[in-house]
C-alpha atoms as a PDB file:
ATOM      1  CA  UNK A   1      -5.919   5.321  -1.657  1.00  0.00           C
ATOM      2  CA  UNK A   2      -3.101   5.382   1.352  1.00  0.00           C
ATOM      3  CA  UNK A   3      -3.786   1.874   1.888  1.00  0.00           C
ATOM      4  CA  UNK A   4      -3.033   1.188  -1.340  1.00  0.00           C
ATOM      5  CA  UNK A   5      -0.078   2.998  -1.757  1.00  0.00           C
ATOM      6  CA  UNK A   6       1.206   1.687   1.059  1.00  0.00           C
ATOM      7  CA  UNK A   7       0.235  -1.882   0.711  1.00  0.00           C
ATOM      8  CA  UNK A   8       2.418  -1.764  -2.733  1.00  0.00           C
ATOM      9  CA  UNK A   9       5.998   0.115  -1.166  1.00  0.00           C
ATOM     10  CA  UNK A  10       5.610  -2.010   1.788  1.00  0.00           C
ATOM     11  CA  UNK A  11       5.228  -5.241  -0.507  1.00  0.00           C
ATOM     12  CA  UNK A  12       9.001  -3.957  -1.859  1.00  0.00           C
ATOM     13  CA  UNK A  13       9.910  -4.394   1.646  1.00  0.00           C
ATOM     14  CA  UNK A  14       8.777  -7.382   2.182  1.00  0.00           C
ATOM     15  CA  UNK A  15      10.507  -8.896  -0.526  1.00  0.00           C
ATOM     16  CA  UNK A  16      12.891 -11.951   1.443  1.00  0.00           C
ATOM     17  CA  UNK A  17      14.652 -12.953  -1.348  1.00  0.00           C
ATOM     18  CA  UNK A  18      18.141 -12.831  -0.264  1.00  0.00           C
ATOM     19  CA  UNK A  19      16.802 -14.147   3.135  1.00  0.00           C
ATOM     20  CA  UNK A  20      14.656 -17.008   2.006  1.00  0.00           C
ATOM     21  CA  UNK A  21      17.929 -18.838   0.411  1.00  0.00           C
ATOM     22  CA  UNK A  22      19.327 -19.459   4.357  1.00  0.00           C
ATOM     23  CA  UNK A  23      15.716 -21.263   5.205  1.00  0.00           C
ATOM     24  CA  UNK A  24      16.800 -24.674   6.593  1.00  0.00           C
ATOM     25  CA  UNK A  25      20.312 -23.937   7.357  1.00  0.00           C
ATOM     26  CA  UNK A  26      21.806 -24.262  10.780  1.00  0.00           C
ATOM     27  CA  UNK A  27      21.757 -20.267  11.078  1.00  0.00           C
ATOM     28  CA  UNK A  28      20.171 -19.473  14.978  1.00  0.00           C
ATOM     29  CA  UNK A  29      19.465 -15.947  14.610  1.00  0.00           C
ATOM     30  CA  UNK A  30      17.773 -15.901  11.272  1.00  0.00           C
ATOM     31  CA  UNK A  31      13.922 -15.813  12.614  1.00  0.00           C
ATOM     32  CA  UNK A  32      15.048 -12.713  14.512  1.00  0.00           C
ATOM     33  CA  UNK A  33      16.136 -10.833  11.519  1.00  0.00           C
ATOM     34  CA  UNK A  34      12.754 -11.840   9.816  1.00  0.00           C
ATOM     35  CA  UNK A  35      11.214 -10.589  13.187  1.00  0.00           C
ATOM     36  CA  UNK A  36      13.381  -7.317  12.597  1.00  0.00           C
ATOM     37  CA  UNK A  37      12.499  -6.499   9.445  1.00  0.00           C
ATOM     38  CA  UNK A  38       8.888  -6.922   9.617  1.00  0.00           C
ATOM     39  CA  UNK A  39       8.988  -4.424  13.130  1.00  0.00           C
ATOM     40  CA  UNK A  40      10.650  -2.162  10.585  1.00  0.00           C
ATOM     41  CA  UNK A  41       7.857  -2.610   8.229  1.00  0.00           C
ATOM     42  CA  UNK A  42       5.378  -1.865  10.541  1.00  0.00           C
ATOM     43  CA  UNK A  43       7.075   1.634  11.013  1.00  0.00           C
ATOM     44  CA  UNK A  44       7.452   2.472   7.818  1.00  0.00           C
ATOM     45  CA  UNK A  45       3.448   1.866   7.188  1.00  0.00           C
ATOM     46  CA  UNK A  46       2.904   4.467  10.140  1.00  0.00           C
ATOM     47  CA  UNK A  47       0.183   7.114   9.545  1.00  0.00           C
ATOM     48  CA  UNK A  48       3.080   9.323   9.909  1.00  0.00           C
ATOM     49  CA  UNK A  49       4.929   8.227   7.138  1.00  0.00           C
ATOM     50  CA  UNK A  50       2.275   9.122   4.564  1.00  0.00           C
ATOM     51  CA  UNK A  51       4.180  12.446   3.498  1.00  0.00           C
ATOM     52  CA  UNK A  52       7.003  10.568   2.703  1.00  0.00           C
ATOM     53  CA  UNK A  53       5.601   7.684   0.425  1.00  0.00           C
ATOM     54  CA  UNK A  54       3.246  10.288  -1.119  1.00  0.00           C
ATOM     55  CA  UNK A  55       6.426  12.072  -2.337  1.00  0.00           C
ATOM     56  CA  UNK A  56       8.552   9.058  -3.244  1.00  0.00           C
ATOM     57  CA  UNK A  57       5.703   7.725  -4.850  1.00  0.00           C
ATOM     58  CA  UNK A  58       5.175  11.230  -6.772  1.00  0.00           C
ATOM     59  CA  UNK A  59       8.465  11.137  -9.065  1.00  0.00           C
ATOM     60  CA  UNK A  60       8.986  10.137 -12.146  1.00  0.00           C
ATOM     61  CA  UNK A  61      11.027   6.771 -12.699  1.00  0.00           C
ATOM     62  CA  UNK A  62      14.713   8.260 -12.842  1.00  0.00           C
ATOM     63  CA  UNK A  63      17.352   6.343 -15.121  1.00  0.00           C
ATOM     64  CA  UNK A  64      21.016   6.580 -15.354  1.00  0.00           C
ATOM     65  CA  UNK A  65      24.245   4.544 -16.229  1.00  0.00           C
ATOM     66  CA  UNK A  66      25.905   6.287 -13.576  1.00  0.00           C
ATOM     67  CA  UNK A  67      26.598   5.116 -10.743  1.00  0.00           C
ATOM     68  CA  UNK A  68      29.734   5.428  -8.689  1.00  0.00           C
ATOM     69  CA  UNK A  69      30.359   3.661  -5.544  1.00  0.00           C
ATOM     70  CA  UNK A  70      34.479   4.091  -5.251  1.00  0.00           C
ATOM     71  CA  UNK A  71      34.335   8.180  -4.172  1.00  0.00           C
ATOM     72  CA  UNK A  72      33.815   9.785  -1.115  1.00  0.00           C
ATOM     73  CA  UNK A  73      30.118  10.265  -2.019  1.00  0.00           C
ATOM     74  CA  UNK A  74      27.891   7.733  -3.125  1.00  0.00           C
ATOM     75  CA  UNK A  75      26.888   9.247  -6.699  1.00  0.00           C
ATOM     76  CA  UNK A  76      23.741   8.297  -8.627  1.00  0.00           C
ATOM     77  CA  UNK A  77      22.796   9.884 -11.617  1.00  0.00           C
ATOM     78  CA  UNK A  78      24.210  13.368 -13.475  1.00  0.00           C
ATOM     79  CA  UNK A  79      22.806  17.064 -13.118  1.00  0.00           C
ATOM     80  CA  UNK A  80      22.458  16.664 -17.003  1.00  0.00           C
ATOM     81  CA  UNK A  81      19.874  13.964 -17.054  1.00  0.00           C
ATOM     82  CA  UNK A  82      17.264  15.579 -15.366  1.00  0.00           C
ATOM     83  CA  UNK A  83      14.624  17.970 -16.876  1.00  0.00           C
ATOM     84  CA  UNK A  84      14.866  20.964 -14.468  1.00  0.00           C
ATOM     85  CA  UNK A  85      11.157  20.069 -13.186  1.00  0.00           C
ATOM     86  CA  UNK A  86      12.193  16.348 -12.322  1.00  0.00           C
ATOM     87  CA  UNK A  87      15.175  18.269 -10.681  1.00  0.00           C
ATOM     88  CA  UNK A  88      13.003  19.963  -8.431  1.00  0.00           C
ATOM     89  CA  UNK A  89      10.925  17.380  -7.952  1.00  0.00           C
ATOM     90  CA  UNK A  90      13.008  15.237  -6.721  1.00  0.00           C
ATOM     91  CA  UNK A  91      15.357  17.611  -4.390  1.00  0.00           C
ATOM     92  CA  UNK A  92      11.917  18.146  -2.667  1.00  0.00           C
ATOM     93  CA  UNK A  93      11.927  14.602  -2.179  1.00  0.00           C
ATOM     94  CA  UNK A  94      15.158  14.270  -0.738  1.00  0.00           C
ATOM     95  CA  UNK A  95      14.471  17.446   1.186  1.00  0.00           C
ATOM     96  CA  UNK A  96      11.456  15.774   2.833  1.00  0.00           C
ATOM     97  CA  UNK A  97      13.391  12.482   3.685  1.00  0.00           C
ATOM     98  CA  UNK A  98      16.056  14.403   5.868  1.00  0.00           C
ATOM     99  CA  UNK A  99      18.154  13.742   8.648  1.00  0.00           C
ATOM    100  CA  UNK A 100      19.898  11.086   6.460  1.00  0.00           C
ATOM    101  CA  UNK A 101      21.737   9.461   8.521  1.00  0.00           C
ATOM    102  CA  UNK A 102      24.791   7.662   6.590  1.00  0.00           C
ATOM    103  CA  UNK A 103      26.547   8.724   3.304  1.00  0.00           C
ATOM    104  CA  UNK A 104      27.181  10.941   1.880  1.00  0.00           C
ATOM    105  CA  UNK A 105      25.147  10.861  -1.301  1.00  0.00           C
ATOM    106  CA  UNK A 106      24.913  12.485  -4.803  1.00  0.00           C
ATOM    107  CA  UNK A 107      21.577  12.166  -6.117  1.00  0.00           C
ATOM    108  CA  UNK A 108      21.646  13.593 -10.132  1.00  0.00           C
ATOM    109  CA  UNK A 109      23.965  16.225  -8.769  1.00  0.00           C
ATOM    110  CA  UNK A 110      22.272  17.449  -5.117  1.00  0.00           C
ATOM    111  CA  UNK A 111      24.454  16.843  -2.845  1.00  0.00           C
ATOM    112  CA  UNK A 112      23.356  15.118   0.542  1.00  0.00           C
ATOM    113  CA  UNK A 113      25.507  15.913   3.562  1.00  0.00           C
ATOM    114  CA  UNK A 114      24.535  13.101   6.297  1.00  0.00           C
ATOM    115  CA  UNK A 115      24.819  13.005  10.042  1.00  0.00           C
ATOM    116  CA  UNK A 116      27.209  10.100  10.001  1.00  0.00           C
ATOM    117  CA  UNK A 117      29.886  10.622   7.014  1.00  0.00           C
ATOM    118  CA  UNK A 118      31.239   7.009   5.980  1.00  0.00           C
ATOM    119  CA  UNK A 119      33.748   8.426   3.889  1.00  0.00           C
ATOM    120  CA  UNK A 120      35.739   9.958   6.592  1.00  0.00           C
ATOM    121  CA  UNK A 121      35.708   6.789   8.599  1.00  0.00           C
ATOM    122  CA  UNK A 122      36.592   4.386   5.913  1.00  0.00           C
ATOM    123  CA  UNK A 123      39.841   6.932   5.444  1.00  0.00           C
ATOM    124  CA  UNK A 124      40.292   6.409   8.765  1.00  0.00           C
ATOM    125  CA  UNK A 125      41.315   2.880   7.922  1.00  0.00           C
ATOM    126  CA  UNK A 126      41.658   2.628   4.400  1.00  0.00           C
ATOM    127  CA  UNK A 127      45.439   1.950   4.512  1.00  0.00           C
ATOM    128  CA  UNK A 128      45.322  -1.181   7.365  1.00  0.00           C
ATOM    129  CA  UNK A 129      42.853  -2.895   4.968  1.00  0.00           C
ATOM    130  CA  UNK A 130      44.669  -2.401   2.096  1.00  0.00           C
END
């Protein structure tokens, strides 16, 4: 059953579509990002990462029109289209993937506080890019 489960996430992974159009070109590095990526695949088809694809692949398929990109939090979803038991669900979920390491995020109105907070540093420099 693992095998399966992770044989079909890590297939999303593997997915080089936005890679595969720079095949041919004159672009040195690009077998070392293919290299990369499939070293990161490996990892994330660790033994120890079973906990974490059981749970992702546990919940329900969320939808939403909202998405917001331009505020300090990345937001995804609001608390109101959740039933409270996808709610929980899925804050157990994001519980389980912690330390997240850049953001932060709003996922359907749980707020995600991350190691490395983006916002703050694009603030930082908002005004010489401007």
């Amino acid at each position: 059953m693992y095998e399966e489960v992770k044989s079909m996430n890590a297939d999303r992974y593997r997915n080089n579509r936005y890679l595969d159009r720079y095949r041919g070109k004159s672009l040195p590095r690009l077998d070392d990002i293919y290299a990369a990526r499939e070293d990161q695949i490996k990892i994330l088809e660790l033994e120890s990462n079973k906990h974490h694809w059981d749970n992702l692949n546990s919940l329900p398929d969320f939808k939403t029109d909202t998405i917001k990109l331009g505020e300090d939090a990345v937001t995804i979803g609001r608390p109101d289209e959740l039933s409270d038991i996808d709610k929980k669900a899925l804050d157990k979920t994001l519980f389980d993937l912690k330390p997240w390491r850049k953001g932060p995020w709003n996922y359907f109105g749980t707020e995600i506080d991350t190691e490395w907070r983006s916002n703050m540093k694009w603030d930082r420099v908002i005004d010489a890019i401007k």
